[in-house]
Protein backbone atom coordinates (compact mmCIF):
# COMPACT_ATOMS: atom_id res chain seq x y z
CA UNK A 1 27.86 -23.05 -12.19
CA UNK A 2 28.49 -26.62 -14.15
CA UNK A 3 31.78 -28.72 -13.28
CA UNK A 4 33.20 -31.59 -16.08
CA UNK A 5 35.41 -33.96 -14.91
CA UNK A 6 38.62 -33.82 -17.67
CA UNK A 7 40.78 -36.65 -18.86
CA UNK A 8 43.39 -35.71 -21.05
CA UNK A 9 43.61 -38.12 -23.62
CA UNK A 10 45.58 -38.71 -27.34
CA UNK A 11 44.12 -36.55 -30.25
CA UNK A 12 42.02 -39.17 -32.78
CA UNK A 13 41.50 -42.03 -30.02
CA UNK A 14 37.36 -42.43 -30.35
CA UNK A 15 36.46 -45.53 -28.18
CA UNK A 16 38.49 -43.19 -25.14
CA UNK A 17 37.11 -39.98 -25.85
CA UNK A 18 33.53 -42.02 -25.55
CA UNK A 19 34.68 -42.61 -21.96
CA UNK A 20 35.49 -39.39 -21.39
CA UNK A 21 31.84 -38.23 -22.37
CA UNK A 22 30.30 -40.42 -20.16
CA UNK A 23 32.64 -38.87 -17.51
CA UNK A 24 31.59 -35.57 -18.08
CA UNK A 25 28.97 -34.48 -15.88
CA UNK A 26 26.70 -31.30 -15.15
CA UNK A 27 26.60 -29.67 -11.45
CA UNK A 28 23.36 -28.02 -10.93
CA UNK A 29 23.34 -24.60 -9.60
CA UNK A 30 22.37 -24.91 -6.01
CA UNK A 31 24.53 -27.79 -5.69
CA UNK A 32 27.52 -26.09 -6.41
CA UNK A 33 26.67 -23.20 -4.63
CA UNK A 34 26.37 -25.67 -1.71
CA UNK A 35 29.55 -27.15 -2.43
CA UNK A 36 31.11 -24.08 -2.72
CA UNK A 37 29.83 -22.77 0.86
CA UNK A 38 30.64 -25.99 2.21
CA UNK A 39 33.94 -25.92 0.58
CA UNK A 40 35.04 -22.34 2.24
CA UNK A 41 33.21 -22.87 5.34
CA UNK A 42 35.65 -26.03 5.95
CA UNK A 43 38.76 -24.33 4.24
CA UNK A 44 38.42 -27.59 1.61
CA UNK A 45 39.28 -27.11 -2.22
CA UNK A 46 36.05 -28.34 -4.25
CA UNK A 47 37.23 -31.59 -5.41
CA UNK A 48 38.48 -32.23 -1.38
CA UNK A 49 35.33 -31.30 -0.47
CA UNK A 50 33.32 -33.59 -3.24
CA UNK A 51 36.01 -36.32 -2.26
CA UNK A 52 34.85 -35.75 2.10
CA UNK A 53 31.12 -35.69 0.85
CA UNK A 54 31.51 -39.00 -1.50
CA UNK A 55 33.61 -40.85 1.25
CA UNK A 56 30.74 -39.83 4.07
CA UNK A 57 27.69 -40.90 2.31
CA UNK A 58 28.96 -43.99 0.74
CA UNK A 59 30.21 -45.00 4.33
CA UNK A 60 27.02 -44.22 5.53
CA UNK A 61 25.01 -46.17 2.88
CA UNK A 62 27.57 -49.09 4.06
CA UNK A 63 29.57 -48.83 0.75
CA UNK A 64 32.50 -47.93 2.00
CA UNK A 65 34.45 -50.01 4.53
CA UNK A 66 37.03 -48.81 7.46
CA UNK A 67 37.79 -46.12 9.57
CA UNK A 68 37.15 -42.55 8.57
CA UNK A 69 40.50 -40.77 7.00
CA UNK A 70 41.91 -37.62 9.03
C-alpha cells in the first residue's frame, strides 16, 4: 500500500509542482498496514489517525507544546 500527499495546483506552474514532488511521499507496506489496524481499531480515518500519531510523538520528543487535543 503507498499513500502521496496531493496538492492541487495550476496546469504549467513548474517551481510549484517541484513542491509538490517533494511532498509526495511513499508508505511502506507494514506501515500502512499498521496504520490501517490502528486506524479501525480506534474508529479514526487514516489521515486522523497519521494526524493523532504525528501530534503524540512530536509532543513526546518535546516538539510540540500544550495540552493534548480531545
Amino acid at each position: 500500500m503507498t499513500e502521496t500527499a496531493e496538492t492541487s495546483l495550476p496546469p504549467g506552474d513548474a517551481q510549484r509542482e517541484s513542491v509538490r514532488d517533494e511532498e509526495a511521499f511513499h508508505i511502506p507496506d507494514d506501515l500502512a498496514r499498521a496504520l490501517t489496524e490502528f486506524a479501525a481499531v480506534e474508529q479514526l480515518s487514516r489521515g486522523e489517525a497519521i494526524c493523532l500519531i504525528l501530534r503524540e510523538y512530536l509532543r513526546a520528543k518535546g516538539y510540540l507544546k500544550g495540552a493534548p487535543s480531545a
